[in-house]
C-alpha atoms as a PDB file:
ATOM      1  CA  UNK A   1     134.764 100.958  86.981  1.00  0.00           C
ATOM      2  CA  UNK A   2     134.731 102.454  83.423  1.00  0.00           C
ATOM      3  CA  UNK A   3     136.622 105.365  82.747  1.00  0.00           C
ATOM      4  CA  UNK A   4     133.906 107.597  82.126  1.00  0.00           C
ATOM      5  CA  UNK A   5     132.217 106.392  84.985  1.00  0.00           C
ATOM      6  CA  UNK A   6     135.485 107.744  87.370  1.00  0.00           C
ATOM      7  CA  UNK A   7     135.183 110.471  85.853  1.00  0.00           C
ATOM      8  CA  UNK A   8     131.842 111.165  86.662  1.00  0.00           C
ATOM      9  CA  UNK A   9     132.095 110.731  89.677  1.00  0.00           C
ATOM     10  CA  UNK A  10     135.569 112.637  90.363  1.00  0.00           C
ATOM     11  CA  UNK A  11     133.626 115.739  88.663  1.00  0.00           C
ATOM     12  CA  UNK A  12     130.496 115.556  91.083  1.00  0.00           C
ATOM     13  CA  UNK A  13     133.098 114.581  94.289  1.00  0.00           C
ATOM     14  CA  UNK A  14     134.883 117.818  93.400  1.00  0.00           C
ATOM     15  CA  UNK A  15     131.760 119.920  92.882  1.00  0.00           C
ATOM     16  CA  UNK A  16     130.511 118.609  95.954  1.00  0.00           C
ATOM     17  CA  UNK A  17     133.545 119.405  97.717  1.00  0.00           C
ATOM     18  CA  UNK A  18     133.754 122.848  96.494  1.00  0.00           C
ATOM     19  CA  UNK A  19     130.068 123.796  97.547  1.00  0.00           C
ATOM     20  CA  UNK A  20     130.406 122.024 101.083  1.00  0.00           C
ATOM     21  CA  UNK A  21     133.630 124.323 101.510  1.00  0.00           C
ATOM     22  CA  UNK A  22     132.106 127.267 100.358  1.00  0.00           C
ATOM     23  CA  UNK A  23     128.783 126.447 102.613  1.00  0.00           C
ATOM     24  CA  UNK A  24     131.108 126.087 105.491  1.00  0.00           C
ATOM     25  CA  UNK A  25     133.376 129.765 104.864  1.00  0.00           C
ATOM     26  CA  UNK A  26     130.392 131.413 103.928  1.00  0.00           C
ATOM     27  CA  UNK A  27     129.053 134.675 106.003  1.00  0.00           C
ATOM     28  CA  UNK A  28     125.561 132.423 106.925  1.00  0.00           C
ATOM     29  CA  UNK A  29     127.215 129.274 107.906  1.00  0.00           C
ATOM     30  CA  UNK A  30     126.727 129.978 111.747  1.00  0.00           C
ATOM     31  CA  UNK A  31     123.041 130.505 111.090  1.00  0.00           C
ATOM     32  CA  UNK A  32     122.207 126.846 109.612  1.00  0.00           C
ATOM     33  CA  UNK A  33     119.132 125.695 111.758  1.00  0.00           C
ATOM     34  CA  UNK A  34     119.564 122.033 113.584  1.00  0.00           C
ATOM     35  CA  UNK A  35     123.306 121.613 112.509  1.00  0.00           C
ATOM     36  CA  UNK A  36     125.982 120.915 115.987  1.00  0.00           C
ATOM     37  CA  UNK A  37     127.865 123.624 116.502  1.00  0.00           C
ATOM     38  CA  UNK A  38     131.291 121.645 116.880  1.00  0.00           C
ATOM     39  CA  UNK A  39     130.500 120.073 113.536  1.00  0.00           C
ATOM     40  CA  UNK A  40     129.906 123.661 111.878  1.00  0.00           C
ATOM     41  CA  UNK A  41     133.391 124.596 113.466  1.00  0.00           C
ATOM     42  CA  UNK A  42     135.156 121.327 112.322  1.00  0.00           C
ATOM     43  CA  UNK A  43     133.902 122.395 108.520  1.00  0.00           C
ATOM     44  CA  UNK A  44     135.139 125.638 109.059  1.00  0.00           C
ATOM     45  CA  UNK A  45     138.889 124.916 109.493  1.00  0.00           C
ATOM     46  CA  UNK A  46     138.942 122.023 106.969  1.00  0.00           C
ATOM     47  CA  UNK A  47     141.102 123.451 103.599  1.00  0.00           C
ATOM     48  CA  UNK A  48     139.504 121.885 100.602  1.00  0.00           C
ATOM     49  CA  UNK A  49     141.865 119.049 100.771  1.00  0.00           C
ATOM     50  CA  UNK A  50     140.800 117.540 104.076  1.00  0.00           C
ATOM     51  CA  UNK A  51     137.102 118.061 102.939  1.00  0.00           C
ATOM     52  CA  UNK A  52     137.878 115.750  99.722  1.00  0.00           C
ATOM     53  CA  UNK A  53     139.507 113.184 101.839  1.00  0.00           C
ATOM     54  CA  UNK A  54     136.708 113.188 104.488  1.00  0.00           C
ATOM     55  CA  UNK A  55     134.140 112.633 101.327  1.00  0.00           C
ATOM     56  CA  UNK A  56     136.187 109.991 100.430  1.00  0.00           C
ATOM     57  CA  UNK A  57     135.957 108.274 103.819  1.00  0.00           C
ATOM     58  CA  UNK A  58     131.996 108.477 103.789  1.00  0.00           C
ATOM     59  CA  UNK A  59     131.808 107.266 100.276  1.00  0.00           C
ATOM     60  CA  UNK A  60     133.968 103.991 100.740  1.00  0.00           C
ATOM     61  CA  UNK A  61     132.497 100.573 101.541  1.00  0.00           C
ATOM     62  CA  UNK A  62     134.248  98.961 104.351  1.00  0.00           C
ATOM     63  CA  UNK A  63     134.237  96.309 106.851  1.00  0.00           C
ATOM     64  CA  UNK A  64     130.371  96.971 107.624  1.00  0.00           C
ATOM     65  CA  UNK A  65     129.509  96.915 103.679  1.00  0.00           C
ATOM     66  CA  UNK A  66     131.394  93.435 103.123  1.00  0.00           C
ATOM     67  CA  UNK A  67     128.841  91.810 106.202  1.00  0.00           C
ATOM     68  CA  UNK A  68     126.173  93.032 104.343  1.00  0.00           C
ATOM     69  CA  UNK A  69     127.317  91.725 101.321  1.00  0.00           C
ATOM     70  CA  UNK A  70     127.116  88.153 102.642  1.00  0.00           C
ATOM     71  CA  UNK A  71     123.775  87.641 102.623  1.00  0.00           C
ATOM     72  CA  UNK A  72     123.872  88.358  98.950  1.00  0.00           C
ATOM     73  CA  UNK A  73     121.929  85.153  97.084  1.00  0.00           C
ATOM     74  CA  UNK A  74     118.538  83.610  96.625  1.00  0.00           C
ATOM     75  CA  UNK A  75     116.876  82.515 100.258  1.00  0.00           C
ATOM     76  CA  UNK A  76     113.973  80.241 100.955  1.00  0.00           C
ATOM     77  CA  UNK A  77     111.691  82.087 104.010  1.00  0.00           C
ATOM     78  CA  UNK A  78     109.557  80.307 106.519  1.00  0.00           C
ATOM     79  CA  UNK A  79     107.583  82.802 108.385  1.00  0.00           C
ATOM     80  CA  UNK A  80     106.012  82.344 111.624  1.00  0.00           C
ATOM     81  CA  UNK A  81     103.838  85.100 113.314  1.00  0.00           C
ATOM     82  CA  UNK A  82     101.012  85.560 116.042  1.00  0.00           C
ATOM     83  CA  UNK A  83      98.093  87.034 115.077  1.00  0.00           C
ATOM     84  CA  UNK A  84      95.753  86.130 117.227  1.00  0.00           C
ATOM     85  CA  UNK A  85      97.150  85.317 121.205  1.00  0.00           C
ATOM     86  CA  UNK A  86      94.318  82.891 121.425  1.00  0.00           C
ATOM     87  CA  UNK A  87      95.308  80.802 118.291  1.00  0.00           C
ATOM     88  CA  UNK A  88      98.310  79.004 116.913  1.00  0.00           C
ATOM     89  CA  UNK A  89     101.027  81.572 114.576  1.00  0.00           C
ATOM     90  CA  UNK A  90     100.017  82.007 111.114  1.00  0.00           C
ATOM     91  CA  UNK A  91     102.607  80.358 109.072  1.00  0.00           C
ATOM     92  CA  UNK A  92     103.827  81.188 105.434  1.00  0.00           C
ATOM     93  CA  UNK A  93     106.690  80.359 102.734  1.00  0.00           C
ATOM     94  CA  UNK A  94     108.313  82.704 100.700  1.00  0.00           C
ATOM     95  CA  UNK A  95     111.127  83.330  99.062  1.00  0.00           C
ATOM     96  CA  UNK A  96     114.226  86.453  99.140  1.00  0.00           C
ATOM     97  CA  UNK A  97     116.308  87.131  96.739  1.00  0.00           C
ATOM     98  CA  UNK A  98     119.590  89.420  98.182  1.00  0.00           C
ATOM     99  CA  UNK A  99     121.673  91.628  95.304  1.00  0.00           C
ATOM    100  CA  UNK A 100     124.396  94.414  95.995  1.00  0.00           C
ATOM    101  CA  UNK A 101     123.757  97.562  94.561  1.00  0.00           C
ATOM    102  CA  UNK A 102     125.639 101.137  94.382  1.00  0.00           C
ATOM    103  CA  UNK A 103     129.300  99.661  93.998  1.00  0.00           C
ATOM    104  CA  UNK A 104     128.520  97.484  97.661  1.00  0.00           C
ATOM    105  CA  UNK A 105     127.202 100.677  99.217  1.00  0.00           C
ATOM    106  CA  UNK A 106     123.666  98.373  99.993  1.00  0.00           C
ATOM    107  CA  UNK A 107     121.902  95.208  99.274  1.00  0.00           C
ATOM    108  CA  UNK A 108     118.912  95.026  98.254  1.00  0.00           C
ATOM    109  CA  UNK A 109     116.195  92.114  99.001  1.00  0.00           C
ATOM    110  CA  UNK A 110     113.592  91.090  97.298  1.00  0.00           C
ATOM    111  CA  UNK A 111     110.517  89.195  99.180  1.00  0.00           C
ATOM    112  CA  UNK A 112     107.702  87.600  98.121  1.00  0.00           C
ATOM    113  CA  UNK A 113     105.407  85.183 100.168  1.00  0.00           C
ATOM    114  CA  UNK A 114     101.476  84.174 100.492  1.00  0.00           C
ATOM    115  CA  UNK A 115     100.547  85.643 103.862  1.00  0.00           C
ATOM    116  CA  UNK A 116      97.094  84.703 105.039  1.00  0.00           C
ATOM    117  CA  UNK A 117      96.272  83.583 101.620  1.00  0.00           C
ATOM    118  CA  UNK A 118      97.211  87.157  99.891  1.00  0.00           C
ATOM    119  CA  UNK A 119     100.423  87.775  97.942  1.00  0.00           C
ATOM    120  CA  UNK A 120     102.843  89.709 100.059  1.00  0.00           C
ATOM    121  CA  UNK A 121     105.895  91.706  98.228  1.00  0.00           C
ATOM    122  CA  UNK A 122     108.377  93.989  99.701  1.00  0.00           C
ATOM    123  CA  UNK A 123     111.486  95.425  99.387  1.00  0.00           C
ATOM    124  CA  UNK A 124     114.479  96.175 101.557  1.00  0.00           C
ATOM    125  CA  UNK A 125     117.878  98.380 101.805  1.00  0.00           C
ATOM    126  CA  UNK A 126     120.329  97.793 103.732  1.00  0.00           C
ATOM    127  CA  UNK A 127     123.534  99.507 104.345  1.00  0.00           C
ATOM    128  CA  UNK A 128     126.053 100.859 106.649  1.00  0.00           C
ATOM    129  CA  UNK A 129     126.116 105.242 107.484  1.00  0.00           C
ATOM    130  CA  UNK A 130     129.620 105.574 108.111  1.00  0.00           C
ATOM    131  CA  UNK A 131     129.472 108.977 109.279  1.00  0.00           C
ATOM    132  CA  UNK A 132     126.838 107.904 112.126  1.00  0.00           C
ATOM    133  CA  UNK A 133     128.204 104.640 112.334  1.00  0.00           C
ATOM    134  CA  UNK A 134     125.383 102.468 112.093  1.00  0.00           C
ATOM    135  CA  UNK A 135     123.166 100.042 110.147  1.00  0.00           C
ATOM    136  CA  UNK A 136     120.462 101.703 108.141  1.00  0.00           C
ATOM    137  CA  UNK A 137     117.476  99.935 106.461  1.00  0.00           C
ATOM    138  CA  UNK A 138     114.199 100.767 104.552  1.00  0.00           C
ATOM    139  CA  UNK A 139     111.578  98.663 104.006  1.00  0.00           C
ATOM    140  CA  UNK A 140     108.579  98.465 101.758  1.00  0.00           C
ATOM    141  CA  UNK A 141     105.803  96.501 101.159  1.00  0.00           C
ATOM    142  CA  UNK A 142     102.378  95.750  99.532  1.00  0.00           C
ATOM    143  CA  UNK A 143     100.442  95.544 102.319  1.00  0.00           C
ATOM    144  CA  UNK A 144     101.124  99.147 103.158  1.00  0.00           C
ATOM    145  CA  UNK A 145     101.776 102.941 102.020  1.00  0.00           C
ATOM    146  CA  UNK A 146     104.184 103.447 104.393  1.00  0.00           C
ATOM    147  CA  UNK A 147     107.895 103.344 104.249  1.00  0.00           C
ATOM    148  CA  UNK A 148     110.095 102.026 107.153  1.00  0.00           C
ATOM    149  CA  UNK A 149     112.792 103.363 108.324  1.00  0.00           C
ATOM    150  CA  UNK A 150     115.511 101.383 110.570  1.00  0.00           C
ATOM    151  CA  UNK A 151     118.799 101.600 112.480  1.00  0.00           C
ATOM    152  CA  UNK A 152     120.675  99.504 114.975  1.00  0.00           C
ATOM    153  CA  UNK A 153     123.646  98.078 115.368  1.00  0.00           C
ATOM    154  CA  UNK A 154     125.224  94.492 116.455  1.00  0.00           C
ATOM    155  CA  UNK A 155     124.585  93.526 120.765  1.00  0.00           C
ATOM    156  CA  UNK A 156     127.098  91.959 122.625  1.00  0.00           C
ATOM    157  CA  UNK A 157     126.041  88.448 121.387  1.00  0.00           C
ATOM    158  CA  UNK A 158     126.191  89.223 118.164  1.00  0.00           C
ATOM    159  CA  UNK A 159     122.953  90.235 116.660  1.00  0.00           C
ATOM    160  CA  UNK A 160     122.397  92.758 114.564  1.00  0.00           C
ATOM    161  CA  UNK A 161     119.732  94.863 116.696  1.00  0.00           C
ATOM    162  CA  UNK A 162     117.497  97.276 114.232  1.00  0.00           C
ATOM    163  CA  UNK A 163     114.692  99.588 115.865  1.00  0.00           C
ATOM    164  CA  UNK A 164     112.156 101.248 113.865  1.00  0.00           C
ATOM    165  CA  UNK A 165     108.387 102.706 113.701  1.00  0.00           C
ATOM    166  CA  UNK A 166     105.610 100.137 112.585  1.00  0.00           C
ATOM    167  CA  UNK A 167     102.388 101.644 111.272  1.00  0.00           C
ATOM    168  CA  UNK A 168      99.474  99.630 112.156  1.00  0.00           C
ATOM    169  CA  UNK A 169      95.502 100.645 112.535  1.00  0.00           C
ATOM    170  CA  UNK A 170      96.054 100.926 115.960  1.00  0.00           C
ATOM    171  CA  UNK A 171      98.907 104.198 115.037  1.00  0.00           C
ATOM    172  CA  UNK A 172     102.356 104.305 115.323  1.00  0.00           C
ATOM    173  CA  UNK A 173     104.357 101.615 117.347  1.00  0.00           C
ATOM    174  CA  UNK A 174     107.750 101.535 117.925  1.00  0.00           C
ATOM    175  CA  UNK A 175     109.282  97.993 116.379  1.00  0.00           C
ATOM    176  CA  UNK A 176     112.131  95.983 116.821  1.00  0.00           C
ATOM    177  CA  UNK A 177     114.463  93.175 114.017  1.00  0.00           C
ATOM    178  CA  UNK A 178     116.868  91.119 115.846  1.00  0.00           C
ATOM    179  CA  UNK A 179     119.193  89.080 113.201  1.00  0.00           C
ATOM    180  CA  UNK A 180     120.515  85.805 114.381  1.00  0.00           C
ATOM    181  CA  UNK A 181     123.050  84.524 112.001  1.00  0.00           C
ATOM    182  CA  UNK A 182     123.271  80.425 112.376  1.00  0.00           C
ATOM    183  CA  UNK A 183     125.824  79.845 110.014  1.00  0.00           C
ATOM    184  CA  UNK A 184     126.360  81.488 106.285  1.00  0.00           C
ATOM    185  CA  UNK A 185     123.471  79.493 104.939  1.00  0.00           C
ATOM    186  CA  UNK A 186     120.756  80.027 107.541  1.00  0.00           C
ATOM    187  CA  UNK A 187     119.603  83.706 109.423  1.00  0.00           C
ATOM    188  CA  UNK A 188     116.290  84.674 111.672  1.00  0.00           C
ATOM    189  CA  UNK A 189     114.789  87.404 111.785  1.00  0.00           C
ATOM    190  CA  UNK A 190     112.771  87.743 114.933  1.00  0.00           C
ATOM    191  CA  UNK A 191     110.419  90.586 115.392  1.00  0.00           C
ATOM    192  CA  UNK A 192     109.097  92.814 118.339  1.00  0.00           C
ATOM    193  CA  UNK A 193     106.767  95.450 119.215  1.00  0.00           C
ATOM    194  CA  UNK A 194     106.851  97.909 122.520  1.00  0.00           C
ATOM    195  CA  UNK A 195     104.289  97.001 124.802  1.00  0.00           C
ATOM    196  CA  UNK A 196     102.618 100.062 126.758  1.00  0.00           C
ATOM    197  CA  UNK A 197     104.606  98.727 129.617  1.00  0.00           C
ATOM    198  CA  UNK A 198     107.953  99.560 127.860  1.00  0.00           C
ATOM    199  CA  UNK A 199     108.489  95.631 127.770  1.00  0.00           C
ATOM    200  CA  UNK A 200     108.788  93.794 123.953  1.00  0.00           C
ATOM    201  CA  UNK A 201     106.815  91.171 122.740  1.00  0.00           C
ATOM    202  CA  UNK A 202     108.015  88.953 120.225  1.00  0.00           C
ATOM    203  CA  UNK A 203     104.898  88.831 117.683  1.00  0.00           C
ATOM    204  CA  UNK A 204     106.957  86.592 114.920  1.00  0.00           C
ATOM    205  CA  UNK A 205     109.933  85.260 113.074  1.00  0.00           C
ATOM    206  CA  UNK A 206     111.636  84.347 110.007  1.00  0.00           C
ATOM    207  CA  UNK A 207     113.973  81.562 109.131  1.00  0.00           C
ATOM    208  CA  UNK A 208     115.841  82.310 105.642  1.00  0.00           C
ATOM    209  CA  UNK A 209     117.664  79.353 104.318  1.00  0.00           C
ATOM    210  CA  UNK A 210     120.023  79.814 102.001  1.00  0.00           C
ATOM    211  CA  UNK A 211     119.036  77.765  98.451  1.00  0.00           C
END
């Protein structure tokens, strides 16, 4: 990092730091709306120090950041979803190009594919919230106004689980990513939706092979 870029950002940690700890020892504090109680007491009897150290913590890529960061690289997709129950899936290729952005903080993906002969672009973040301890994403796309919002974690097998709210013209449905990772140069994606029943139907899937 470039020296004036450190000390950027040591100027707008401390700034930060001061106005959090002033927030928290201020008269008002114990009237902040939708803020834990417990958590408004923890900021309370942090000194300044503690504070800095804590916004340190947040701030710092770690183990979460560097799985992420493996999926950094240009991908070759093969999509495969069901539109219509009574007919074979709909099948597309596209590509997905991965790059880490904010110091490791996030990837971000690039995707672009011909679905049911229109071009199809969208973009994805991914990263890790340290202080709530799970996987974040956002997703947009072409074929919508909408922006996506996703987090999840990794199951017991392995998969990193993601959970979500689609849009479609039906309303609001909640949605669901499951990541497979086959080895480092092949992932799917498979996607599901909540059925009224509370059961999930898998509606599609994407292969991404590393190039």
């Amino acid at each position: 990092m470039h020296t004036k870029s450190i000390i950027a950002f040591t100027a707008g940690a401390l700034t930060a730091g001061s106005l959090a700890f002033l927030i928290a020892a201020g008269p008002e504090h114990d009237e902040h709306k939708g803020m834990d109680h417990d958590t408004d007491n923890a900021m309370g009897e942090m000194n300044q120090d503690d504070m800095m150290e804590q916004m340190m913590r947040l701030a710092t890529p770690n183990e979460h950041h560097a799985k992420l960061l493996k999926a950094v690289g240009s991908w070759t997709a093969h999509s495969s979803f069901v539109m219509d129950p009574a007919a074979p899936p709909t099948e597309s290729e596209g590509t997905m190009v991965v790059e880490s952005v904010l110091g490791g903080r996030y990837i971000v993906s690039h995707f672009k594919m011909d679905f049911m002969g229109q071009p199809f672009e969208g973009i994805g973040y991914n990263g890790y919230d340290i202080a709530h301890e799970q996987y974040i994403g956002t997703w947009a796309d072409s074929m919508s106004t909408k922006i996506t919002y996703m987090t999840g974690n990794y199951d017991d097998e392995g998969n990193l689980v993601m959970i979500g709210t689609a849009t479609t013209p039906m309303g609001d449905n909640p949605m669901k990513i499951v990541s497979t990772v086959i080895n480092e140069n092949k992932t799917v994606d498979k996607f599901y939706d909540k059925m009224p029943d509370g059961t999930w139907f898998n509606s599609g899937s994407i292969t991404y092979t590393r190039d």
